[in-house]
Protein backbone atom coordinates (compact mmCIF):
# COMPACT_ATOMS: atom_id res chain seq x y z
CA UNK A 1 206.46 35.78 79.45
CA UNK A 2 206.90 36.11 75.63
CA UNK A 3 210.11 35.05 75.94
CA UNK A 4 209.00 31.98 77.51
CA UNK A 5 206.32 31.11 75.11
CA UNK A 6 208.82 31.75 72.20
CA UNK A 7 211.42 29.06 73.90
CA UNK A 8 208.73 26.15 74.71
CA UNK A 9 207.78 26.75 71.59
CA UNK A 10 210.85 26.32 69.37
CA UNK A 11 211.81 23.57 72.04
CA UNK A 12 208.68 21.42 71.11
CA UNK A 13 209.29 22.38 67.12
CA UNK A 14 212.50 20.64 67.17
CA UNK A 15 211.31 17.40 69.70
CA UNK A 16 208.64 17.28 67.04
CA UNK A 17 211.44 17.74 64.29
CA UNK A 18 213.86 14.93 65.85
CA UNK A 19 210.92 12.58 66.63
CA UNK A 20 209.64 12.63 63.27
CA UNK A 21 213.67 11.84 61.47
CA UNK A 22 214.16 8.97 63.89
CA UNK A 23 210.75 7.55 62.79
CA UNK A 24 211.45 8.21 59.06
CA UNK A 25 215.10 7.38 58.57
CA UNK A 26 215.21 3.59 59.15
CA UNK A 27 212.76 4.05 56.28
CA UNK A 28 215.35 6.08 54.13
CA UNK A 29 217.86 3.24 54.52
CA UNK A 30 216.54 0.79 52.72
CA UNK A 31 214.00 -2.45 53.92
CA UNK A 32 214.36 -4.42 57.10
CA UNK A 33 216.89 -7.45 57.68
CA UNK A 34 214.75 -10.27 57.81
CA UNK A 35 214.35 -11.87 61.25
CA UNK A 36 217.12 -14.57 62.23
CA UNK A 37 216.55 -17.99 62.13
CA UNK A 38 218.41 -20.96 63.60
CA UNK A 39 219.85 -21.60 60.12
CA UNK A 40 220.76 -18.01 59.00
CA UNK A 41 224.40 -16.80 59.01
CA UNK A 42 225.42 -13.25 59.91
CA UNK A 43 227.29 -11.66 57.08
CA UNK A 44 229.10 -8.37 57.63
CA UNK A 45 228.19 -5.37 55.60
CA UNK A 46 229.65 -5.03 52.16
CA UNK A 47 231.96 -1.85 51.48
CA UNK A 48 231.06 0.19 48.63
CA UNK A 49 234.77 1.66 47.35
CA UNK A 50 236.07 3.51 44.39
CA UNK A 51 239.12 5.63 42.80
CA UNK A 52 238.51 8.26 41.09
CA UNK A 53 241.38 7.37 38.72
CA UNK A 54 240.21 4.23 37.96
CA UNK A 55 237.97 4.59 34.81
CA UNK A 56 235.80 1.65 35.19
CA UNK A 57 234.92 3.26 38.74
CA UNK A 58 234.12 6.49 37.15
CA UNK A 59 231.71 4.48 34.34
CA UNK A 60 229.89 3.09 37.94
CA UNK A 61 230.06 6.79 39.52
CA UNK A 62 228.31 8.01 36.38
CA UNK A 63 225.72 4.85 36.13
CA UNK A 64 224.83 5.25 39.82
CA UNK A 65 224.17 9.22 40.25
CA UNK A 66 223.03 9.47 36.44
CA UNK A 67 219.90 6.41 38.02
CA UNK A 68 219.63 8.46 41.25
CA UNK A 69 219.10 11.47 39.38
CA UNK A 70 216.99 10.35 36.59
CA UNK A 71 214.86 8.00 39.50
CA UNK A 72 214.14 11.59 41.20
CA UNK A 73 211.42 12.57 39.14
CA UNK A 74 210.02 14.64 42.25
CA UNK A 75 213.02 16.01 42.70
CA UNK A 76 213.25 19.62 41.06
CA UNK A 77 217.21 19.39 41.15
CA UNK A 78 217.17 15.93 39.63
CA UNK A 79 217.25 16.93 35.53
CA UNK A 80 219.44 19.55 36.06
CA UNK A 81 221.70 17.09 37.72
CA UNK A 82 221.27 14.91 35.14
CA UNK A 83 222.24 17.49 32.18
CA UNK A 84 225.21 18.15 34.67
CA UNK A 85 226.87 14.27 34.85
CA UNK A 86 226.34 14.09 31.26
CA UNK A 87 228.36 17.11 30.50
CA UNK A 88 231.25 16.29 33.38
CA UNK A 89 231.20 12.60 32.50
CA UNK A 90 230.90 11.97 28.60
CA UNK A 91 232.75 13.39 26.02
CA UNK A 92 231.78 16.24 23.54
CA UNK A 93 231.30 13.87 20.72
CA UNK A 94 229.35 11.38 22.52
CA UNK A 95 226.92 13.63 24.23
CA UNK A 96 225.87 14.84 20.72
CA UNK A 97 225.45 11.29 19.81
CA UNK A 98 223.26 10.61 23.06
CA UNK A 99 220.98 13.83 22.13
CA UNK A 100 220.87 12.29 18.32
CA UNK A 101 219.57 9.08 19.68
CA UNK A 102 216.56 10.56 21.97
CA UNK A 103 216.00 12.72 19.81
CA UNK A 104 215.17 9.47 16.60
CA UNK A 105 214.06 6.61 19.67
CA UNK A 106 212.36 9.27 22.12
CA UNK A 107 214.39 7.27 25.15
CA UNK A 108 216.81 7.86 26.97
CA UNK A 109 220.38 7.72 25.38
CA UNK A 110 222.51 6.68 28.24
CA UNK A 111 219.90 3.57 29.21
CA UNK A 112 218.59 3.32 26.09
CA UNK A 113 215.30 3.21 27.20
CA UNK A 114 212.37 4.74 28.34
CA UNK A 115 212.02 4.02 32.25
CA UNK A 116 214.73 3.86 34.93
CA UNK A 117 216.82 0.42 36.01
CA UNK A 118 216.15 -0.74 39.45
CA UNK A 119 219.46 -2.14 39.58
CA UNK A 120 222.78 -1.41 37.76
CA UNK A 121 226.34 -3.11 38.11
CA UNK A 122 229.72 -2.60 35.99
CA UNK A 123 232.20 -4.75 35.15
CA UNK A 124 235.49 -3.97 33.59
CA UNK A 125 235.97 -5.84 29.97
CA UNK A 126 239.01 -5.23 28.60
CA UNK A 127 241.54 -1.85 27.39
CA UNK A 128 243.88 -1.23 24.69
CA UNK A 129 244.14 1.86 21.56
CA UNK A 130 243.77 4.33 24.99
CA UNK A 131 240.19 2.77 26.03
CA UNK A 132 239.09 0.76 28.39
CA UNK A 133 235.56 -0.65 27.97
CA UNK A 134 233.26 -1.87 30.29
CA UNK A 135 229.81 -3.70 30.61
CA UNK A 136 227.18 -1.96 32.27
CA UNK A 137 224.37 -4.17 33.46
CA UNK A 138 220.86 -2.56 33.71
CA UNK A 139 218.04 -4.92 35.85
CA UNK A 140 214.70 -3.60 35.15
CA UNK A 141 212.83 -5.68 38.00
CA UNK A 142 212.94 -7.86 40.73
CA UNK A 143 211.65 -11.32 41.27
CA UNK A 144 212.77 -14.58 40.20
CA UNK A 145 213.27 -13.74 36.31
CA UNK A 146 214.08 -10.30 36.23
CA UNK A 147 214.57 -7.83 33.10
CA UNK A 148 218.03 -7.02 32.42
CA UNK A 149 219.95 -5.26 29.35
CA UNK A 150 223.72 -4.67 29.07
CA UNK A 151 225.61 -1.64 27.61
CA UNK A 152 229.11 -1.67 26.13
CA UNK A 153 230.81 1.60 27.43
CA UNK A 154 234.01 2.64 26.20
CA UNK A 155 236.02 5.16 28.75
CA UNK A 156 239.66 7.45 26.60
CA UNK A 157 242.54 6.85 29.54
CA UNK A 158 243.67 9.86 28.99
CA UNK A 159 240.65 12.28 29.57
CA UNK A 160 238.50 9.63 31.41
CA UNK A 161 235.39 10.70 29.56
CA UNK A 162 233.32 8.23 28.64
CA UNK A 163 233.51 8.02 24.23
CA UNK A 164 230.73 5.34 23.08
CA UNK A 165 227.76 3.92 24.35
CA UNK A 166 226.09 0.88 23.17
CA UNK A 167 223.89 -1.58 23.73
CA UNK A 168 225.69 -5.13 24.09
C-alpha cells in the first residue's frame, strides 16, 4: 500500500510538472504571431548563424550573452557570467580600460550606460593593421522613435579579443 501511495504520488508530481511547462513555455518563446489576415504574407523563420572564427560574429556572441546576462538581474549566475565573457572575450588591456570607465561614469563600460539595451545588432565596418572593427547598435526602446546608441568595437585577428570600445 505504501508503495502505491508513493507511485500515484510521484505520477501526479510530474503530470502537474509537465502541465505546468506546456502552459509556461509558449510564454518563454517570445509573444504571439499576430492573427492572419487576408492581406498578410507568411514569411519563414529567420536563421540565427555564426562562426566562431569570424570576429565580427564573436563581437555579436559577446553583445548578445554579455545583454542576456546583464538583463538577468534575478538571476544569481548572471554577474558572474558577466565577469566571465568579459574576461574570455576582451583583451587584458581593454578590460582594465572598461573597469577605469565605471569606475569615473558609474555605468557600465561595455554599453556605456547605465540600464540594459532591449535590442542589439552588429555590423561589420571595415579591417586592416590586424583589426577588424565593427558597429554595435544598442536600441534602448520600442515604439515608433526608439532610443538607440552605436559603439565602435575593434576585434586583433590574431587573438580575436576584442581591443577598444567606443562610443560612435
Amino acid at each position: 500500500m505504501h508503495k502505491n501511495l508513493r507511485t500515484r504520488l510521484l505520477v501526479a508530481g510530474s503530470l502537474a510538472a509537465a502541465l505546468g511547462l506546456a502552459a509556461v513555455t509558449p510564454a518563454l518563446a517570445g509573444p504571439a504571431p499576430a492573427p492572419a489576415t487576408r492581406h498578410a504574407s507568411t514569411a519563414a523563420p529567420t536563421p540565427v548563424q555564426g562562426d566562431p572564427r569570424n570576429v565580427t560574429d564573436r563581437v555579436a556572441d559577446f553583445y548578445g550573452a554579455y545583454i542576456d546576462a546583464v538583463w538577468s538581474t534575478g538571476d544569481p549566475a548572471a554577474g558572474a557570467q558577466a565577469k566571465a565573457l568579459r574576461r574570455f572575450y576582451l583583451s587584458t588591456a581593454e578590460q582594465k580600460k572598461v573597469a577605469a570607465y565605471e569606475a569615473r561614469e558609474h555605468a557600465d563600460g561595455i554599453l556605456f550606460a547605465q540600464n540594459v539595451p532591449v535590442k542589439w545588432s552588429v555590423a561589420y565596418t571595415g579591417s586592416g593593421a590586424g583589426h577588424a572593427t565593427a558597429l554595435v547598435t544598442l536600441t534602448w526602446s520600442d515604439g515608433g522613435h526608439p532610443e538607440i546608441t552605436k559603439i565602435k568595437v575593434q576585434t586583433d585577428l590574431r587573438t580575436r579579443k576584442i581591443t577598444d570600445l567606443k562610443p560612435a
